[in-house]
Protein backbone atom coordinates (compact mmCIF):
# COMPACT_ATOMS: atom_id res chain seq x y z
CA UNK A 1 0.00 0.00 0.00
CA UNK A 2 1.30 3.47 -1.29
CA UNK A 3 1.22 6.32 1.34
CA UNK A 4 1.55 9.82 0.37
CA UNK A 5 2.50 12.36 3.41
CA UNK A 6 2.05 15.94 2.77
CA UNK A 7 3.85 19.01 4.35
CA UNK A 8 3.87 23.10 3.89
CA UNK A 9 0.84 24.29 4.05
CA UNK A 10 -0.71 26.99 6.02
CA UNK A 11 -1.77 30.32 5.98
CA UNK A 12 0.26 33.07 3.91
CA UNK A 13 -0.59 36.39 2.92
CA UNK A 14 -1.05 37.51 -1.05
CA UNK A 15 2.07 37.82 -2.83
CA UNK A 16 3.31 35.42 -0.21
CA UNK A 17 5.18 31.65 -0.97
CA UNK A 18 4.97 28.52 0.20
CA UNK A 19 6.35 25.10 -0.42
CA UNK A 20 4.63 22.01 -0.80
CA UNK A 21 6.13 18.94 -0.34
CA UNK A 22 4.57 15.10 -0.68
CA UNK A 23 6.68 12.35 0.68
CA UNK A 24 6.16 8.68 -1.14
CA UNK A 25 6.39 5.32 0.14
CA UNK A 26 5.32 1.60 0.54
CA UNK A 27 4.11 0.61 3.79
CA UNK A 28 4.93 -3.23 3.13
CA UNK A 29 8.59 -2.32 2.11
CA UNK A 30 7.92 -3.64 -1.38
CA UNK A 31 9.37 -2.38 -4.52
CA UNK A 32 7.34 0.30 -6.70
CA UNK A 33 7.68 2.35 -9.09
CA UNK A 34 6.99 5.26 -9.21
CA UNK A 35 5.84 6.83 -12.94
CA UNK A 36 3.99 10.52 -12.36
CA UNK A 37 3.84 13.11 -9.50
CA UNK A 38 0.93 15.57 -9.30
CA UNK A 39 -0.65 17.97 -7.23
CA UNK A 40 -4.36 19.10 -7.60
CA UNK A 41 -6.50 21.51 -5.52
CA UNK A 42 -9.82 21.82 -4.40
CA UNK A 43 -11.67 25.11 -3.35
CA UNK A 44 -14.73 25.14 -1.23
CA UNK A 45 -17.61 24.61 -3.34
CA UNK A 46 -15.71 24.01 -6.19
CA UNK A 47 -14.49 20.34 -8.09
CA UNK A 48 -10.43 19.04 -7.77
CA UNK A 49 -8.56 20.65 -10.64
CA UNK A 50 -5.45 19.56 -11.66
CA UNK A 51 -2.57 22.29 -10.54
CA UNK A 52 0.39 20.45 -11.74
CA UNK A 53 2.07 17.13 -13.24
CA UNK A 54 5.72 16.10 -13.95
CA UNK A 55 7.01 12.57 -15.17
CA UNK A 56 10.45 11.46 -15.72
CA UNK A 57 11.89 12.68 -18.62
CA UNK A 58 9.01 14.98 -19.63
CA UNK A 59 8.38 18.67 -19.10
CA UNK A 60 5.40 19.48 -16.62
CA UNK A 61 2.82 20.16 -16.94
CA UNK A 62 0.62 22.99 -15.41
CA UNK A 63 -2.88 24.73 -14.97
CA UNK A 64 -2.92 27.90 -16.66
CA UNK A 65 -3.82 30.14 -13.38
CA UNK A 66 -0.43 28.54 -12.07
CA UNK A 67 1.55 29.01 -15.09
CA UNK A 68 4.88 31.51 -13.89
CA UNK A 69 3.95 31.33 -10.31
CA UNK A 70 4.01 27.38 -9.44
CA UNK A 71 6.96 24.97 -9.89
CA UNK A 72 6.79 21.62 -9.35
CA UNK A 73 9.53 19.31 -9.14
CA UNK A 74 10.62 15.73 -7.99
CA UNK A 75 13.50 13.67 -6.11
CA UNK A 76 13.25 10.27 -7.44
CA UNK A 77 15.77 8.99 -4.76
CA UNK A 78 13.73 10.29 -2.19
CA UNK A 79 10.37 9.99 -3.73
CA UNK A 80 9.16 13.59 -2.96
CA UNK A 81 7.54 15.51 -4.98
CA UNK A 82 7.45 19.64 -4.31
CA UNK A 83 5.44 22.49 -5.14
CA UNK A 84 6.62 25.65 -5.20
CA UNK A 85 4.28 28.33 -4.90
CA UNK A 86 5.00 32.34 -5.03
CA UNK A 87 3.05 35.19 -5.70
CA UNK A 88 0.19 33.29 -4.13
CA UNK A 89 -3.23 34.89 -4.90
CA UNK A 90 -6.43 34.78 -2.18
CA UNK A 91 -7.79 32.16 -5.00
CA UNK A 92 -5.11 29.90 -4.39
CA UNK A 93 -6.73 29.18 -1.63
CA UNK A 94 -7.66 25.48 -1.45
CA UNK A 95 -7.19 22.13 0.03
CA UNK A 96 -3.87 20.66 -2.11
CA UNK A 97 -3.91 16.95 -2.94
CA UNK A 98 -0.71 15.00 -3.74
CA UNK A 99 -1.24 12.43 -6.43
CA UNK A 100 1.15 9.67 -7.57
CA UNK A 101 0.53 6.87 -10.48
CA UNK A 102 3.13 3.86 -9.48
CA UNK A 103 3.68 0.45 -10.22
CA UNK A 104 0.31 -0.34 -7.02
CA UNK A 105 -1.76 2.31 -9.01
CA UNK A 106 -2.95 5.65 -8.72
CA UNK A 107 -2.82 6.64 -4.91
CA UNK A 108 -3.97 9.80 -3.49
CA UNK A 109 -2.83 11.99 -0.14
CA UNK A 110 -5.00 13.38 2.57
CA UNK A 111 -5.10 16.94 1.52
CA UNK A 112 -3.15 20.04 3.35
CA UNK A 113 -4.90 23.15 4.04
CA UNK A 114 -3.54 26.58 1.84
CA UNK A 115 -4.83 29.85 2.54
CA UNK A 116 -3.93 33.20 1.24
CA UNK A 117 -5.36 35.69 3.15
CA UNK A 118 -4.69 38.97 4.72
């Protein structure tokens, strides 16, 4: 079983950064793989929206009201994925989801809070 552990979040104030970071690993000890490392978001009242996306060897990927503000990036030897976030804007404000697609599947993290607010 994949577990995804999430750290950063919190409450910053517009124009503001904060880093994101989603520790992977397999609770068994058994090998995986692990093939893509996302983050998505979800506002109150709102559906999850895809924020960003990188896989090995190819560029990520990112949602346009991110684009130039959010970088996301990965340590394969660690199995962390990050997300950089600066000039954050009040509607950045959502719960952030870590996402990973391995070898055991698509497996999903508990959510951390972000809030931008003055």
């Amino acid at each position: 079983q994949v577990q995804l552990v999430e750290s950063g979040g919190g409450l910053v104030q517009p124009g503001g950064s904060l880093r994101l970071s989603c520790a992977v690993s397999e609770i068994s000890g058994s090998f995986f793989r692990v093939f893509v490392m996302g983050w998505y978001r979800q506002a109150p009242g709102k559906q999850r929206e895809l924020v960003a996306v990188i896989s090995s060897g190819v560029s990520p990927n990112y949602a346009d009201s991110v684009k130039g503000r959010f970088t996301i990036s990965r340590d394969n030897a660690k199995n962390t994925v990050y997300l950089q976030m600066n000039s954050l804007k009040p509607e950045d404000t959502a719960v952030y989801f870590c996402n990973v697609g391995s070898t055991k599947g698509s497996s999903w993290g508990q959510g951390i809070q972000v809030t931008v607010s003055s």
